[in-house]
PDB file of N, CA and C in Angstrom:
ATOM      1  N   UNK A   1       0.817  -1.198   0.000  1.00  0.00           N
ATOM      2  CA  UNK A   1       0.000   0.000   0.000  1.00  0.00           C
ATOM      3  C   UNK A   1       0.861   1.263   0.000  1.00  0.00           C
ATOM      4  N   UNK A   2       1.992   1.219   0.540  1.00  0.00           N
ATOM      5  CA  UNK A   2       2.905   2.670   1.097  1.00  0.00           C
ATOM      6  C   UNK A   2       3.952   2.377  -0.445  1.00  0.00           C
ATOM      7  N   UNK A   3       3.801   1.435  -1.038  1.00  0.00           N
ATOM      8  CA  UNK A   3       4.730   1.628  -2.437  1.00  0.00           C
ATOM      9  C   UNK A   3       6.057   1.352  -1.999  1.00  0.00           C
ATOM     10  N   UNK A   4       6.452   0.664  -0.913  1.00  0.00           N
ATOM     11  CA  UNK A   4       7.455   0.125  -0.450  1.00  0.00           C
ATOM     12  C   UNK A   4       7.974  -1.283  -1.423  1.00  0.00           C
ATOM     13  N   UNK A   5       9.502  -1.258  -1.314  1.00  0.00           N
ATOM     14  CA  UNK A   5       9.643  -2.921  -1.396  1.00  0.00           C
ATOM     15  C   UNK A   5       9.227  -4.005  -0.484  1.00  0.00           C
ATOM     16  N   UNK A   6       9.390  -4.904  -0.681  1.00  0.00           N
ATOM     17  CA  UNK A   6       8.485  -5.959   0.437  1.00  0.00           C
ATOM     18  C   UNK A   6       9.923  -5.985   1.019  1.00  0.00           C
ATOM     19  N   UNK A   7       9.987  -6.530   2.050  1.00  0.00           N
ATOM     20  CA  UNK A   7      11.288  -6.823   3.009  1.00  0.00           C
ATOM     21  C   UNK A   7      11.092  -8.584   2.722  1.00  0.00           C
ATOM     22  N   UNK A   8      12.254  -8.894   2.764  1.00  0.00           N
ATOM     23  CA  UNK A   8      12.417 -10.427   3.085  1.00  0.00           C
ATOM     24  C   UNK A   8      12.526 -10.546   4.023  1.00  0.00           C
ATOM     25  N   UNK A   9      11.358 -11.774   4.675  1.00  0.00           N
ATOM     26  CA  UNK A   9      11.691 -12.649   5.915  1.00  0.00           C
ATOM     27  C   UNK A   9      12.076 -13.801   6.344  1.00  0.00           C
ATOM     28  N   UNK A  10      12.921 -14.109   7.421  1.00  0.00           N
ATOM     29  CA  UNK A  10      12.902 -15.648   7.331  1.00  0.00           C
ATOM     30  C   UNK A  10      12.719 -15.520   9.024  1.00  0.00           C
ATOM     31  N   UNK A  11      12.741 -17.093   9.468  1.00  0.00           N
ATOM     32  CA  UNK A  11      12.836 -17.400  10.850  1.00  0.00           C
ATOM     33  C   UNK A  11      14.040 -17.621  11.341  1.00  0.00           C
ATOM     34  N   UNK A  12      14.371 -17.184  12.578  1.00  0.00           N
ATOM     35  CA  UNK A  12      15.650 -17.933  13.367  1.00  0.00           C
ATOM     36  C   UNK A  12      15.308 -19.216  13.861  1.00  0.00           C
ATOM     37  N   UNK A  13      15.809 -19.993  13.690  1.00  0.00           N
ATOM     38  CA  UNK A  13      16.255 -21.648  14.227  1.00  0.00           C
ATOM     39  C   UNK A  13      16.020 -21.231  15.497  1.00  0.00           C
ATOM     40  N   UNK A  14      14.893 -21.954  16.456  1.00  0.00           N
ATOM     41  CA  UNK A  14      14.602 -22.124  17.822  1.00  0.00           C
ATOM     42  C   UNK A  14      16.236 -22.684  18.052  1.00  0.00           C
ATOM     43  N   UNK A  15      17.174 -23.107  18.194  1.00  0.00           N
ATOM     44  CA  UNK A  15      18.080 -23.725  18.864  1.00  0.00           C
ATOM     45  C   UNK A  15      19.174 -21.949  19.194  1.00  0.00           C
ATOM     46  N   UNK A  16      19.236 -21.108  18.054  1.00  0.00           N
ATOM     47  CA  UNK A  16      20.112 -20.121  17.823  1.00  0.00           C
ATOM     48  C   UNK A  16      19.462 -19.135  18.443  1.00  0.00           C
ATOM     49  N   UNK A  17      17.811 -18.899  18.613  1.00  0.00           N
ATOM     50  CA  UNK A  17      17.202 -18.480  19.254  1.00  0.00           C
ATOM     51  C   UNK A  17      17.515 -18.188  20.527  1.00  0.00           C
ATOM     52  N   UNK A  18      17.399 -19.547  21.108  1.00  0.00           N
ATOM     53  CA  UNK A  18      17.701 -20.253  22.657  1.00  0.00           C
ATOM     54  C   UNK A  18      19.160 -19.449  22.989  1.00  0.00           C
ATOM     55  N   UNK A  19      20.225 -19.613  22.135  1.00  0.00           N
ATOM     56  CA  UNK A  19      21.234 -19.364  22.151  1.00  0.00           C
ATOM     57  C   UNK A  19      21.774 -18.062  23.282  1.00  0.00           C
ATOM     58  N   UNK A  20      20.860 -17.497  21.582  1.00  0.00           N
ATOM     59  CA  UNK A  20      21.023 -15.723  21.615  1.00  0.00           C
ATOM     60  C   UNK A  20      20.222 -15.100  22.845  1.00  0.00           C
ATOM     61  N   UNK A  21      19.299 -16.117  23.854  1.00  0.00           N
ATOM     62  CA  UNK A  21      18.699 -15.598  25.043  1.00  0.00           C
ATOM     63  C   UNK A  21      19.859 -15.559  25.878  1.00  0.00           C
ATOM     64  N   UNK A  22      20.658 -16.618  25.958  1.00  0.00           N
ATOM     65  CA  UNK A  22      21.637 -17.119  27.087  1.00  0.00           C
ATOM     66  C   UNK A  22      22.657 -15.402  27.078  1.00  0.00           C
ATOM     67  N   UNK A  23      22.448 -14.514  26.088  1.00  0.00           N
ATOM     68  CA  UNK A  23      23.503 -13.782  26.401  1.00  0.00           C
ATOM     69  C   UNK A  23      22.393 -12.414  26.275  1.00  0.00           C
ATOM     70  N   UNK A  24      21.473 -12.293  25.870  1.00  0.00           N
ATOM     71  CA  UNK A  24      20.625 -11.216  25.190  1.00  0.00           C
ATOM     72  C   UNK A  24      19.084 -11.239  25.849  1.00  0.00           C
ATOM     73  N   UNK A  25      19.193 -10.121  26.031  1.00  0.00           N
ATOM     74  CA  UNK A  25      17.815  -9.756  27.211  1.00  0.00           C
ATOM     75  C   UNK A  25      16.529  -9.990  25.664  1.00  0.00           C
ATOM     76  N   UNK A  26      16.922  -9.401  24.628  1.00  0.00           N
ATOM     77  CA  UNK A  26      15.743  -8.920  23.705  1.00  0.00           C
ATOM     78  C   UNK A  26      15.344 -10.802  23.493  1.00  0.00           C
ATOM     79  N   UNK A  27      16.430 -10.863  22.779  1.00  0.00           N
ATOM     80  CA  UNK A  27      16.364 -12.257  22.451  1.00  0.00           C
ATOM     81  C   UNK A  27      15.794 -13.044  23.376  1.00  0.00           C
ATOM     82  N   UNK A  28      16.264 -12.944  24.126  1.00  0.00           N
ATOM     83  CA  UNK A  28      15.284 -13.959  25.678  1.00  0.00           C
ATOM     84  C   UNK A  28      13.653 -14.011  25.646  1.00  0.00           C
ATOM     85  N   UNK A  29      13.497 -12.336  25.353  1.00  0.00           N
ATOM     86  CA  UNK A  29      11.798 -11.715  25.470  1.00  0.00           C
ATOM     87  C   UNK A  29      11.197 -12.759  24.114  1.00  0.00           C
ATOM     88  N   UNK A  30      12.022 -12.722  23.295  1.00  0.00           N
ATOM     89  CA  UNK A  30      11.447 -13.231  21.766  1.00  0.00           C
ATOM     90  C   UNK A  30      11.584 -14.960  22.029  1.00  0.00           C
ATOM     91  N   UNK A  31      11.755 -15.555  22.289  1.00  0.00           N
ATOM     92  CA  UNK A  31      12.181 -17.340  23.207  1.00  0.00           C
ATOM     93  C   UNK A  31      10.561 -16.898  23.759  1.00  0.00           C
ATOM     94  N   UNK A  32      10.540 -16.615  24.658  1.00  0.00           N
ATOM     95  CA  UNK A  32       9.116 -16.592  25.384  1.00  0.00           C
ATOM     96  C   UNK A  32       7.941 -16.228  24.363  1.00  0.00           C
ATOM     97  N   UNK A  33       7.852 -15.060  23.454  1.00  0.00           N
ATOM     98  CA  UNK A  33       6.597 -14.903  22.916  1.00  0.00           C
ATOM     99  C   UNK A  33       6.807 -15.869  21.441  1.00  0.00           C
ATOM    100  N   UNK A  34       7.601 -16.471  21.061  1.00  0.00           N
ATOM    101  CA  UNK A  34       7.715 -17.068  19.756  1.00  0.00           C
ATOM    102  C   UNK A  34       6.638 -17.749  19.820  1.00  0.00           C
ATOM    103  N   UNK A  35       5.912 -18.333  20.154  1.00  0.00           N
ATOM    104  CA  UNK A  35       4.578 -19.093  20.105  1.00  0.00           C
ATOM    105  C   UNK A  35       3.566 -18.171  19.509  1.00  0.00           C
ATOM    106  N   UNK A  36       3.705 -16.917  19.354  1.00  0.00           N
ATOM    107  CA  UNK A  36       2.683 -16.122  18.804  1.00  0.00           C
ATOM    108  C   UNK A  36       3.089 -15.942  17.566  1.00  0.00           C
ATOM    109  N   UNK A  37       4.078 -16.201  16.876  1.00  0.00           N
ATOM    110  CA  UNK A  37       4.628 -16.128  15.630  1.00  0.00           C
ATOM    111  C   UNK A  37       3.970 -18.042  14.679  1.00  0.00           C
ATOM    112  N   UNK A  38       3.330 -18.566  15.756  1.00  0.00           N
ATOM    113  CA  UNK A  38       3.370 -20.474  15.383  1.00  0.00           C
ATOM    114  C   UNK A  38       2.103 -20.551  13.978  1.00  0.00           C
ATOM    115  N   UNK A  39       0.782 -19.354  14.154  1.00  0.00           N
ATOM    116  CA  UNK A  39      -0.312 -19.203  13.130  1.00  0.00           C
ATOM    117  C   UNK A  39      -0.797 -17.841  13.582  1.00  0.00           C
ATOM    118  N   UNK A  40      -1.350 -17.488  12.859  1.00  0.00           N
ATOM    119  CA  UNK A  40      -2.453 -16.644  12.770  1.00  0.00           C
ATOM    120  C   UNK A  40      -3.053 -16.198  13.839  1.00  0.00           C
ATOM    121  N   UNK A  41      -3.253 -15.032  14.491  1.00  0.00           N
ATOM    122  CA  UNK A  41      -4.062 -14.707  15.262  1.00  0.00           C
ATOM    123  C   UNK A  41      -5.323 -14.498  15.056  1.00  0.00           C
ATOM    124  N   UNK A  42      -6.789 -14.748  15.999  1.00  0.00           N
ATOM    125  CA  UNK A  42      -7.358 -14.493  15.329  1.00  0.00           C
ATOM    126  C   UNK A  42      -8.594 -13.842  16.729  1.00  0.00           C
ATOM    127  N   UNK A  43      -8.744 -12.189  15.694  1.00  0.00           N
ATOM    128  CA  UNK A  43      -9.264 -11.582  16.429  1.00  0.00           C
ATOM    129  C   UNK A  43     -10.731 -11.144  16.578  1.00  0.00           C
ATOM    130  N   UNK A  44     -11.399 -11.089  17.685  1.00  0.00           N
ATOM    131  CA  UNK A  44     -13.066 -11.329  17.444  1.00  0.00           C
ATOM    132  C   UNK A  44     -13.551  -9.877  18.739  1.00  0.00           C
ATOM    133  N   UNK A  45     -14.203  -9.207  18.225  1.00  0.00           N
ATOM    134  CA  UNK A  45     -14.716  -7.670  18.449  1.00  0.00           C
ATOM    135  C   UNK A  45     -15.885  -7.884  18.633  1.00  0.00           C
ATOM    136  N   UNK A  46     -16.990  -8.587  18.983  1.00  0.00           N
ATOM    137  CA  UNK A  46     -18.320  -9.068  19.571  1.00  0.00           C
ATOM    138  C   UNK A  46     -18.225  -8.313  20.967  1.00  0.00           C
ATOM    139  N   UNK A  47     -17.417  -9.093  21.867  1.00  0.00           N
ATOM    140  CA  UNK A  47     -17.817  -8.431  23.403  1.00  0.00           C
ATOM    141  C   UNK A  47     -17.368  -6.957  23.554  1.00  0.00           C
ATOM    142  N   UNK A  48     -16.612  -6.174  22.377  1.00  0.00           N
ATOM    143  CA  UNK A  48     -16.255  -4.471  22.615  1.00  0.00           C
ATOM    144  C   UNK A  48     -17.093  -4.098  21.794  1.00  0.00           C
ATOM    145  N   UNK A  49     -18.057  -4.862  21.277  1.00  0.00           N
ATOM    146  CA  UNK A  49     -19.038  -4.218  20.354  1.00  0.00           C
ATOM    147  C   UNK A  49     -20.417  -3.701  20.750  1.00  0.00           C
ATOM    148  N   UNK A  50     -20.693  -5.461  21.801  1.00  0.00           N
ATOM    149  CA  UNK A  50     -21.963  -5.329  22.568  1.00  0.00           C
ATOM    150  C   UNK A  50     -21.550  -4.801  23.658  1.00  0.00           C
ATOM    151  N   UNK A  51     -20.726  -4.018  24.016  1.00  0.00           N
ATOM    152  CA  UNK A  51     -20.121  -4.020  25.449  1.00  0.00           C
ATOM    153  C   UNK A  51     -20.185  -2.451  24.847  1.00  0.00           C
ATOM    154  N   UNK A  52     -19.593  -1.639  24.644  1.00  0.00           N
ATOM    155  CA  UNK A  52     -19.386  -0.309  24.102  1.00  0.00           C
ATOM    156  C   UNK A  52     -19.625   0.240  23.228  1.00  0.00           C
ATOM    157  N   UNK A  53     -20.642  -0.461  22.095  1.00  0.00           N
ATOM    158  CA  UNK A  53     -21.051  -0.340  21.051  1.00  0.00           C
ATOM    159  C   UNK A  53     -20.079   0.403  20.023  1.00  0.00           C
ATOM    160  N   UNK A  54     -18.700   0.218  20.007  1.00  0.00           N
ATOM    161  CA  UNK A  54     -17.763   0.737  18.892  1.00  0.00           C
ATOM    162  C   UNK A  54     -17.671  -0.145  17.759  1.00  0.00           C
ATOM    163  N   UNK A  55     -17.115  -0.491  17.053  1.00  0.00           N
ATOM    164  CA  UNK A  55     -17.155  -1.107  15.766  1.00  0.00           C
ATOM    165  C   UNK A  55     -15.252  -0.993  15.517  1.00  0.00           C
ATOM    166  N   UNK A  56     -14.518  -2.140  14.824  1.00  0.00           N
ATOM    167  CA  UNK A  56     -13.272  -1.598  14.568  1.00  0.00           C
ATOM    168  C   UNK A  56     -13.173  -1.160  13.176  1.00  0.00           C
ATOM    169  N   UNK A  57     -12.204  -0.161  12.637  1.00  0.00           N
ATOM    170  CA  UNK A  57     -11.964   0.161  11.618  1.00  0.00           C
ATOM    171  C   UNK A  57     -11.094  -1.402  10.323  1.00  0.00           C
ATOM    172  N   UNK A  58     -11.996  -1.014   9.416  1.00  0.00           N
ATOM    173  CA  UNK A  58     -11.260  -1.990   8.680  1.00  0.00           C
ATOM    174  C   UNK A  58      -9.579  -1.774   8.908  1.00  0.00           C
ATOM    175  N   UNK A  59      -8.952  -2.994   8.453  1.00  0.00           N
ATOM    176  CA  UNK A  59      -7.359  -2.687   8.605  1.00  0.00           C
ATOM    177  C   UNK A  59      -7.123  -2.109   7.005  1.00  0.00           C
ATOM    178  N   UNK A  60      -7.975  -1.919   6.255  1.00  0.00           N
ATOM    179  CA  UNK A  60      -6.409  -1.221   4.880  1.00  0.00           C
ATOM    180  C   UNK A  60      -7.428   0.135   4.985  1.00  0.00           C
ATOM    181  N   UNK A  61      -8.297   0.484   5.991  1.00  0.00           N
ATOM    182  CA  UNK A  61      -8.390   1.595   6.260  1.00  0.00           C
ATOM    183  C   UNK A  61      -7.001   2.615   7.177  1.00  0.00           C
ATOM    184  N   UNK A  62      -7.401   1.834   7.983  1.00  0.00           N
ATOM    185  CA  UNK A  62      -6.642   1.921   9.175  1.00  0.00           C
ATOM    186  C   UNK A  62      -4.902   2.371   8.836  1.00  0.00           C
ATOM    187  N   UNK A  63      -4.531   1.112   7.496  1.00  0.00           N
ATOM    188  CA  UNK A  63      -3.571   1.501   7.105  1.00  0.00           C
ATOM    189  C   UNK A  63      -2.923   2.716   6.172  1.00  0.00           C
ATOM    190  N   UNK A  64      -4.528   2.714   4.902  1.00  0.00           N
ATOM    191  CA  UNK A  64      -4.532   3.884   4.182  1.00  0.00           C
ATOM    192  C   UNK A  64      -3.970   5.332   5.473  1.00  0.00           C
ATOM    193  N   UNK A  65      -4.932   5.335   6.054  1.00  0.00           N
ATOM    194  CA  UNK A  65      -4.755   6.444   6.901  1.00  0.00           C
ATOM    195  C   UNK A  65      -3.507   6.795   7.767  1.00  0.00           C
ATOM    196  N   UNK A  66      -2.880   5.634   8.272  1.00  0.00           N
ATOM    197  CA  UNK A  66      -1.430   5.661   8.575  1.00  0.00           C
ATOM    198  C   UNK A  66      -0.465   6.002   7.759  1.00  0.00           C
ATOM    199  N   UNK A  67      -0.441   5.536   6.276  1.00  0.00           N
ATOM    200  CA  UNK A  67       0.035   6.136   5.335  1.00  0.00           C
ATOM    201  C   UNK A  67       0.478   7.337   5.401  1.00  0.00           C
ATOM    202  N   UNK A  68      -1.175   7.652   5.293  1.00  0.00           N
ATOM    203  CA  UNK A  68      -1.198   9.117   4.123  1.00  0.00           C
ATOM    204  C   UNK A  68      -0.842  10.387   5.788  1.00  0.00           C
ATOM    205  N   UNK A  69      -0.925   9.965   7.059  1.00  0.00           N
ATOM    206  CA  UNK A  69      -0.181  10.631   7.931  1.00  0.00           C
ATOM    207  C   UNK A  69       1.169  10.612   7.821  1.00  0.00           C
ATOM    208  N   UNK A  70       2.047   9.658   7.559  1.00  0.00           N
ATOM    209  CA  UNK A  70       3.568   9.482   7.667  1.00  0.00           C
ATOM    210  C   UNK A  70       3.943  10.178   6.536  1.00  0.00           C
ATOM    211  N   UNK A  71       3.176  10.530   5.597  1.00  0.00           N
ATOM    212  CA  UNK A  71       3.371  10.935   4.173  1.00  0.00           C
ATOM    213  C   UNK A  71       3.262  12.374   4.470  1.00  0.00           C
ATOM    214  N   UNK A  72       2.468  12.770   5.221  1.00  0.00           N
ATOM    215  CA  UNK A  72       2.316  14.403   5.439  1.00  0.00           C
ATOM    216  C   UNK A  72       3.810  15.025   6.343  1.00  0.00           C
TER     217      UNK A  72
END
């Protein structure tokens, strides 16, 4: 959407992972949440809906608009 190149990604090897905790605070934090990287999250807005009656913004709204702020 922002007309960027895509970045390449890959994963670190859980073992080099592990590693890089034994000496590295960040790395340590990332060992613990890597399980959120395993699928898809998946997010459900029912109880902030009936609860506060808000609604969420689509995301390539959300993003358009982040955009076109960073752009200003």
């Amino acid at each position: 959407m922002a007309g960027a190149p895509r970045p390449k990604l890959s994963r670190m090897p859980a073992p080099v992972l592990w590693l890089g905790g034994v000496f590295d605070r960040t790395a340590r934090e990332m060992r613990e949440m890597a399980y959120q990287f395993d699928r898809p999250f998946v997010l459900d807005s029912t109880d902030a809906v009936q609860t506060f009656g808000i609604t969420p913004t689509p995301l390539d709204d959300a993003l358009t608009e982040t955009i076109e702020g960073l752009r200003r």
